[in-house]
Protein backbone atom coordinates (compact mmCIF):
# COMPACT_ATOMS: atom_id res chain seq x y z
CA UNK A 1 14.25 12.87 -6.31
CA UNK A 2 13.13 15.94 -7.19
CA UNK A 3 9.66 17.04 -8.50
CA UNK A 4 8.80 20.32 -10.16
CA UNK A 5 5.13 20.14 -10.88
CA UNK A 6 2.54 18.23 -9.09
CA UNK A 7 2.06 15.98 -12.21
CA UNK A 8 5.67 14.76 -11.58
CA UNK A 9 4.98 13.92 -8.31
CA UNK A 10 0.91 12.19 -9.14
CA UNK A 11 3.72 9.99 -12.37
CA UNK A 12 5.70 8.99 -9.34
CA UNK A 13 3.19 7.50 -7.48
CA UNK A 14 1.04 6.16 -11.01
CA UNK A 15 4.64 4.50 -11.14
CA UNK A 16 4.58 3.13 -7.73
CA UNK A 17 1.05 1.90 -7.19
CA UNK A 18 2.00 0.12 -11.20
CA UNK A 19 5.21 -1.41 -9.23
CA UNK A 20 2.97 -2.64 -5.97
CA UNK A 21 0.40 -4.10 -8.44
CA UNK A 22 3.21 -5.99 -10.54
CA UNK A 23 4.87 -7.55 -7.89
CA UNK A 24 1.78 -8.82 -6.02
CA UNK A 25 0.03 -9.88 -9.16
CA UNK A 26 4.14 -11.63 -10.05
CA UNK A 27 4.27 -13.01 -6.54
CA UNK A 28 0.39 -14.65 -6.80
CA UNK A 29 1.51 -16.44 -10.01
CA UNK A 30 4.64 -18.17 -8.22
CA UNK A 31 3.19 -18.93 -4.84
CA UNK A 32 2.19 -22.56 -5.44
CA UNK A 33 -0.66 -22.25 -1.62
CA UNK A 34 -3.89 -20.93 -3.47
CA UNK A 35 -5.11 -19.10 -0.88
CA UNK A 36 -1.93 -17.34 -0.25
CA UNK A 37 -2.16 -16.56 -4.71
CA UNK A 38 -5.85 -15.04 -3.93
CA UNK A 39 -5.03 -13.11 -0.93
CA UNK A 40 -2.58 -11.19 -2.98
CA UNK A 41 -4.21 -10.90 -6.35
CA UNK A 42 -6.86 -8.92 -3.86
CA UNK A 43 -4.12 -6.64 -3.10
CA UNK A 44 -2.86 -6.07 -6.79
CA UNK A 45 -6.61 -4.98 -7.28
CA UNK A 46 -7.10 -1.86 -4.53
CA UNK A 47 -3.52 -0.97 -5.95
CA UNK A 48 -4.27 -0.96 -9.17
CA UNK A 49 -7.53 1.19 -7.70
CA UNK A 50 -5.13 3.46 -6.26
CA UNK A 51 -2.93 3.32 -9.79
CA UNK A 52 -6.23 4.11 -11.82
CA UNK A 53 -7.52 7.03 -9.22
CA UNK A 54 -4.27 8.28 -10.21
CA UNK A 55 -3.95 8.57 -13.38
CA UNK A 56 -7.35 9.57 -13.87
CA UNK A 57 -6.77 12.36 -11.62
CA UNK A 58 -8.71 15.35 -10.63
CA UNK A 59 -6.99 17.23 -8.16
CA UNK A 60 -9.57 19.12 -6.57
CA UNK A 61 -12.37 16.30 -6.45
CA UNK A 62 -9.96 14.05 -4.60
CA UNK A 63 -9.15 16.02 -1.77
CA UNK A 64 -12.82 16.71 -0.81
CA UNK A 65 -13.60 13.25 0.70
CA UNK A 66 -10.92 13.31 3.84
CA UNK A 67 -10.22 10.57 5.17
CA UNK A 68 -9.13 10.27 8.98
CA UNK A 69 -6.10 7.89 9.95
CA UNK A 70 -7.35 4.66 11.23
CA UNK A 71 -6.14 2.71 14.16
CA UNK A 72 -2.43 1.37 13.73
CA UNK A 73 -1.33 -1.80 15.57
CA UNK A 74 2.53 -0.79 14.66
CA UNK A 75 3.29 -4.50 13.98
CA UNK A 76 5.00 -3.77 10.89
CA UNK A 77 7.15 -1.26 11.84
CA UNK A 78 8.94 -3.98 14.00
CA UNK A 79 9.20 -6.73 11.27
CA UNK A 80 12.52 -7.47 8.98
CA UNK A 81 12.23 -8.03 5.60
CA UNK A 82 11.84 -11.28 3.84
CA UNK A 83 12.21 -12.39 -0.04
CA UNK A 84 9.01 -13.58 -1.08
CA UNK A 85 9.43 -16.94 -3.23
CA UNK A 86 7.50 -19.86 -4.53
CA UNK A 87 7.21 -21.71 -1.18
CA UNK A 88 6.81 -18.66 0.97
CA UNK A 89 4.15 -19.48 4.48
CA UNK A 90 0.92 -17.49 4.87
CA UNK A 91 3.38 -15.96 7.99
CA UNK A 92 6.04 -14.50 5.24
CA UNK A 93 3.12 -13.58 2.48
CA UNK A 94 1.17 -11.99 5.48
CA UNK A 95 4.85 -10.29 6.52
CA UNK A 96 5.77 -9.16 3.32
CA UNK A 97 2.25 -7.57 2.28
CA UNK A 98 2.57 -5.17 5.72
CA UNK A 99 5.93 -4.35 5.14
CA UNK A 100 5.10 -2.92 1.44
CA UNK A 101 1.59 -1.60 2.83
CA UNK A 102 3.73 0.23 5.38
CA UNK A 103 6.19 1.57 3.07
CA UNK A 104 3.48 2.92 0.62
CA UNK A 105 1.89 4.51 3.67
CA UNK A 106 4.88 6.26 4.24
CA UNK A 107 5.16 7.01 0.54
CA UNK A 108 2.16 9.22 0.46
CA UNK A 109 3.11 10.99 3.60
CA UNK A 110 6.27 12.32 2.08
CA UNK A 111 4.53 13.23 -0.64
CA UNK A 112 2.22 15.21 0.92
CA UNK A 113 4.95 17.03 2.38
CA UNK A 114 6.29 17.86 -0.59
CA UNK A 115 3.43 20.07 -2.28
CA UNK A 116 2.03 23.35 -1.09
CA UNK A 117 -1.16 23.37 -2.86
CA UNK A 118 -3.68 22.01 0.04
CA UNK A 119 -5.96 20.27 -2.27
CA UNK A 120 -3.42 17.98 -3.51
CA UNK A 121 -1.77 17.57 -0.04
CA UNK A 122 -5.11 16.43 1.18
CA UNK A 123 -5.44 13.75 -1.59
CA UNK A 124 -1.96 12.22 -0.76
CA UNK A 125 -3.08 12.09 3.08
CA UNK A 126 -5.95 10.12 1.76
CA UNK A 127 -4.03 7.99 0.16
CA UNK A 128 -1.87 7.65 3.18
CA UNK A 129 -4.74 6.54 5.01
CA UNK A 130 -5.96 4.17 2.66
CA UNK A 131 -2.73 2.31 2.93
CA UNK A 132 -2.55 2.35 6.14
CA UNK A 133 -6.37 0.87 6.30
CA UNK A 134 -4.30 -2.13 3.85
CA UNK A 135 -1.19 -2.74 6.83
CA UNK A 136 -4.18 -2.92 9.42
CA UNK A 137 -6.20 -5.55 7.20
CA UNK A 138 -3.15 -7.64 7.10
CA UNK A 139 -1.76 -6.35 10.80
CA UNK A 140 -5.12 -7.70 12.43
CA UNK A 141 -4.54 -10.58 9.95
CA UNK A 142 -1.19 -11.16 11.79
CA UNK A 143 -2.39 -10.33 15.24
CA UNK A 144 -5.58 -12.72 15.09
CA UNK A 145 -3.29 -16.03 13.12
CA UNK A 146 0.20 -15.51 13.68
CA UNK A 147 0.09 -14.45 17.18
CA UNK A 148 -2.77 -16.50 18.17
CA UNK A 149 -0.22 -19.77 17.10
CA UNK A 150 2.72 -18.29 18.92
């Protein structure tokens, strides 16, 4: 994909933070464990933070809080993919949630790669950092339940 002003690229990410909010708030109305449905319904709300910060966008007051990369446990990076469904465990929900937290992570570091302008670079490192602060919430989630039973 190619962007040719930074509003293209802030649309692509409005678009993707929309997407991230969808499918959690999609995947908390078909999970029939209630506190797996709450868990994520807390995610669809910091993205749809993330979607609103975005589209309500000022460049240069974004980038002047920075915010350092936190601590990174890595278990995500080493975790396949799973469908979420109906009948999915706290395990996959838990799974699936760092995987997507991961990928968004990821998402924002590319984009910051792609813009010259150091104000707007700085705001997609922040949000870089903000999803990665998500995959640690639900990495230390892991860490502290999953591999506590295993």
């Amino acid at each position: 994909m190619e962007f040719v002003e930074l509003r293209d690229i802030i649309d692509f990410a409005v678009e993707k933070e929309q997407e991230a909010m969808d499918f959690y708030n999609e995947h908390a109305e078909k999970v029939k464990e209630k506190s797996i449905a709450e868990e994520l319904r807390k995610m669809a709300l910091m993205e749809k933070g993330h979607r609103d910060r975005l589209k309500n966008l000022d460049v240069e007051a974004a980038s002047q809080n920075v915010k350092k990369s936190g601590e990174n446990l890595k278990i995500a990076d080493y975790l396949v993919e799973i469908e979420p469904g109906p009948d999915m465990s706290w395990q996959n929900a838990i799974q699936i949630a760092m995987k997507r937290e991961l990928a968004a992570m990821n998402l924002y570091t590319d984009l910051a790669k792609l813009v010259s302008d150091p104000m707007a670079k700085q705001m997609f490192k922040n949000l870089s950092a903000e999803e990665g602060s998500h995959k640690l919430y639900w990495e230390k989630i892991w860490d502290e339940e999953v591999l506590k039973d295993n």
